[in-house]
N, C-alpha and C. Protein backbone atom coordinates (compact mmCIF):
# COMPACT_ATOMS: atom_id res chain seq x y z
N UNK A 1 1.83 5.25 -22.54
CA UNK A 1 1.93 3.89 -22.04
C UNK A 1 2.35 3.89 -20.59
N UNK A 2 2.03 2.79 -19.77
CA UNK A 2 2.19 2.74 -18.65
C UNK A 2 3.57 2.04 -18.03
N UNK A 3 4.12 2.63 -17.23
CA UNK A 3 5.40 2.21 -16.86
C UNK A 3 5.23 1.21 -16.11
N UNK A 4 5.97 0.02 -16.72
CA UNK A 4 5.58 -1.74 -15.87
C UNK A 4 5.83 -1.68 -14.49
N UNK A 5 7.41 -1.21 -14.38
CA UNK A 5 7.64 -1.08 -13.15
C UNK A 5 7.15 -0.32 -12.05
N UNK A 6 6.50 0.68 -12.68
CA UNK A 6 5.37 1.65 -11.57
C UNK A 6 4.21 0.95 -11.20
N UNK A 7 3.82 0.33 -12.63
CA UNK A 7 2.83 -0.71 -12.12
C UNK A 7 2.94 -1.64 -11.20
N UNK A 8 3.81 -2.33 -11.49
CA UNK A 8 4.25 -3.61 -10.83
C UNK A 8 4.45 -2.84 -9.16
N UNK A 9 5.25 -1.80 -9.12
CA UNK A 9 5.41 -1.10 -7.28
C UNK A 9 4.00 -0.63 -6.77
N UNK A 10 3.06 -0.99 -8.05
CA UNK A 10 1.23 -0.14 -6.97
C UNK A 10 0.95 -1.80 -6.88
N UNK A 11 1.07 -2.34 -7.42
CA UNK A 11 0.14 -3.82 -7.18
C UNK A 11 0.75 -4.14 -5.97
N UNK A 12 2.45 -4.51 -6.10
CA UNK A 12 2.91 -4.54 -4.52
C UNK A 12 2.30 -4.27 -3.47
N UNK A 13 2.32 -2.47 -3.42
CA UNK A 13 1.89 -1.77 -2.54
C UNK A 13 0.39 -2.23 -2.10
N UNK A 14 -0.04 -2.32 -3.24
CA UNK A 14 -1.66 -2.69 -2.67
C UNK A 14 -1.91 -3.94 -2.13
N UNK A 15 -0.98 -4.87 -2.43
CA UNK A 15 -1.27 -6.66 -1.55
C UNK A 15 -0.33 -6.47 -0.46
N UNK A 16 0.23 -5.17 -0.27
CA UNK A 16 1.00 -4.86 1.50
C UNK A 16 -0.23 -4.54 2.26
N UNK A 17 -0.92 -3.73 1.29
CA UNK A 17 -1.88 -2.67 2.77
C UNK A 17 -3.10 -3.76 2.66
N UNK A 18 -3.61 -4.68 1.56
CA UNK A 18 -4.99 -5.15 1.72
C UNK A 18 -4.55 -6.35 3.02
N UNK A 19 -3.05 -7.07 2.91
CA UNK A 19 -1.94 -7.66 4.11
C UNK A 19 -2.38 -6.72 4.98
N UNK A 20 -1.81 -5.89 5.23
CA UNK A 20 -1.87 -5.26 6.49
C UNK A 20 -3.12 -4.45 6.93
N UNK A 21 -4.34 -4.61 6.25
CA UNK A 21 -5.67 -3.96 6.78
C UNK A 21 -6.29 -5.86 7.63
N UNK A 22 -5.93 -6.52 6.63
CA UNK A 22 -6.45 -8.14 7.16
C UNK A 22 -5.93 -7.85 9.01
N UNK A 23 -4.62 -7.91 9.21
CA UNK A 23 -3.85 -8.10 10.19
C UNK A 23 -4.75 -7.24 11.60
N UNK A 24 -5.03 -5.88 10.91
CA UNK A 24 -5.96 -5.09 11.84
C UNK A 24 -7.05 -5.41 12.07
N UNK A 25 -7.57 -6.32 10.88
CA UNK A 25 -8.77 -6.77 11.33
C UNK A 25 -9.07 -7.92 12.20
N UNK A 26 -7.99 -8.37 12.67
CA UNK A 26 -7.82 -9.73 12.95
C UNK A 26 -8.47 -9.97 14.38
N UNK A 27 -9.41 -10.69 15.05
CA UNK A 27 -9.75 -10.33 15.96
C UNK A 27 -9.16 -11.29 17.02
N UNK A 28 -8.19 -11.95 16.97
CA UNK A 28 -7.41 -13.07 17.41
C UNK A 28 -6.29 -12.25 17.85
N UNK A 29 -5.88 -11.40 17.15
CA UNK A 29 -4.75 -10.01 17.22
C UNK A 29 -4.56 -10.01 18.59
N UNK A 30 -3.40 -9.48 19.19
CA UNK A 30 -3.28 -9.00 20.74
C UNK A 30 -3.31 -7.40 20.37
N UNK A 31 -3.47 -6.38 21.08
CA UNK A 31 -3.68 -5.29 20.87
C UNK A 31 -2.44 -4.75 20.50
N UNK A 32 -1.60 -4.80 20.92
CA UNK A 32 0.09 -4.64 20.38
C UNK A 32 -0.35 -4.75 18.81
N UNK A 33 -0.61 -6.09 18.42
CA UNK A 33 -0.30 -7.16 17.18
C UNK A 33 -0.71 -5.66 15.90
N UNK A 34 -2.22 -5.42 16.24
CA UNK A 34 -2.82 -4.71 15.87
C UNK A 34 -2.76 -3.23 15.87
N UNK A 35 -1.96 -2.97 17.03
CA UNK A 35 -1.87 -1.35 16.34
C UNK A 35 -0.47 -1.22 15.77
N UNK A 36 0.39 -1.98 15.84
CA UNK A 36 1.31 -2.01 15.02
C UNK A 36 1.27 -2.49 13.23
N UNK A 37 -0.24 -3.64 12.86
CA UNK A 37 -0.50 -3.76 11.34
C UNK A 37 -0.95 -2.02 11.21
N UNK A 38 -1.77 -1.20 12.27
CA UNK A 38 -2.31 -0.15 11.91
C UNK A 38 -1.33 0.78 11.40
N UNK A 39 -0.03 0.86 12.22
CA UNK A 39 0.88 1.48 11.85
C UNK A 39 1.44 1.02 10.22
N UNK A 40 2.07 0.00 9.83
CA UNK A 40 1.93 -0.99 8.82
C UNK A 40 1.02 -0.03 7.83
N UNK A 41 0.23 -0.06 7.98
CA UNK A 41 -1.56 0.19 6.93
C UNK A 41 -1.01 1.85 6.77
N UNK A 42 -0.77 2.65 7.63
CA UNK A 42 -0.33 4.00 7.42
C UNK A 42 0.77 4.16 6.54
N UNK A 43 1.52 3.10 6.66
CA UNK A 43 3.01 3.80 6.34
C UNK A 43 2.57 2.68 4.25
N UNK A 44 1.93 1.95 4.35
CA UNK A 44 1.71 1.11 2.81
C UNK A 44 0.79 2.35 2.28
N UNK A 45 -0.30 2.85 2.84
CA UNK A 45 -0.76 3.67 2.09
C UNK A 45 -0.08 5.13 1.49
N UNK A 46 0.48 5.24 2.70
CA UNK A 46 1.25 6.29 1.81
C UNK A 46 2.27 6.24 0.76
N UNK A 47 2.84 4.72 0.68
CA UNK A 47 3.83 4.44 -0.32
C UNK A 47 2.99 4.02 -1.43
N UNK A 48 1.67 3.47 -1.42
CA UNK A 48 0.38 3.00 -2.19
C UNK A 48 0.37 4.68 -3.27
N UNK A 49 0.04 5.38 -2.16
CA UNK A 49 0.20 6.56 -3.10
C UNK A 49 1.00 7.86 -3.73
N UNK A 50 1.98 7.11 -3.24
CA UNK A 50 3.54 7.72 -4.18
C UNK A 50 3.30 6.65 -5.68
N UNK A 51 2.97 5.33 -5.50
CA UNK A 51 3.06 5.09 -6.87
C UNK A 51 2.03 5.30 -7.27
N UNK A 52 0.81 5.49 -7.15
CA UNK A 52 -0.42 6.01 -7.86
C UNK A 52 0.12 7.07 -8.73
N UNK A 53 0.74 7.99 -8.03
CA UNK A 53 1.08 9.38 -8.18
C UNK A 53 1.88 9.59 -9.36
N UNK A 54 2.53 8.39 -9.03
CA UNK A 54 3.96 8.16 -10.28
C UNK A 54 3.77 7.73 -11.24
N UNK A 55 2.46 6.68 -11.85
CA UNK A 55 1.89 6.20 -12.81
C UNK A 55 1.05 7.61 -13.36
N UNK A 56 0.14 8.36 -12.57
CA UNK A 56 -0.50 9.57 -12.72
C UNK A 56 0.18 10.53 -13.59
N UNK A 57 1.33 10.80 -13.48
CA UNK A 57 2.39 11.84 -13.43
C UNK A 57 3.26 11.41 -15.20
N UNK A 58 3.18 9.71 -15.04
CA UNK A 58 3.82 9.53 -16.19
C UNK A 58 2.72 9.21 -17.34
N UNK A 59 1.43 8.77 -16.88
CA UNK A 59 0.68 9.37 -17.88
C UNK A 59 0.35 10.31 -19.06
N UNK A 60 -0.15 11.01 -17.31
CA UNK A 60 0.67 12.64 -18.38
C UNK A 60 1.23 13.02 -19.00
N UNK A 61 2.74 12.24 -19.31
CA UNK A 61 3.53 12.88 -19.84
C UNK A 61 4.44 13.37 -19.20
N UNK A 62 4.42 13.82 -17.97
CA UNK A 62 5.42 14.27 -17.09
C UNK A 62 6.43 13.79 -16.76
């Protein structure tokens, strides 16, 4: 069975970065605005996939 709360921290994670890919896309953005959502988008995906990892992991069994 799937752990709610792991779940519940990837859905988060994922309406941060699909948030913060919008922001990069934004073409209204000042260039600042925008490489800072880019930064944003780096740092959600990698927390995106710590909980992937952690749902993955407890799958398993692990």
């Amino acid at each position: 069975m799937s752990d709610p709360a792991a779940d519940q921290d990837l859905q988060i994670q994922i309406a941060r970065l699909e948030h913060a890919l919008g922001r990069v896309a934004d073409d209204a953005a000042d260039p600042d605005q925008q490489v800072t959502a880019a930064e944003q988008v780096a740092q959600t995906a990698t927390d995106a996939g710590a909980a992937f990892d952690r749902l993955v992991r407890e799958a398993a069994g692990r």
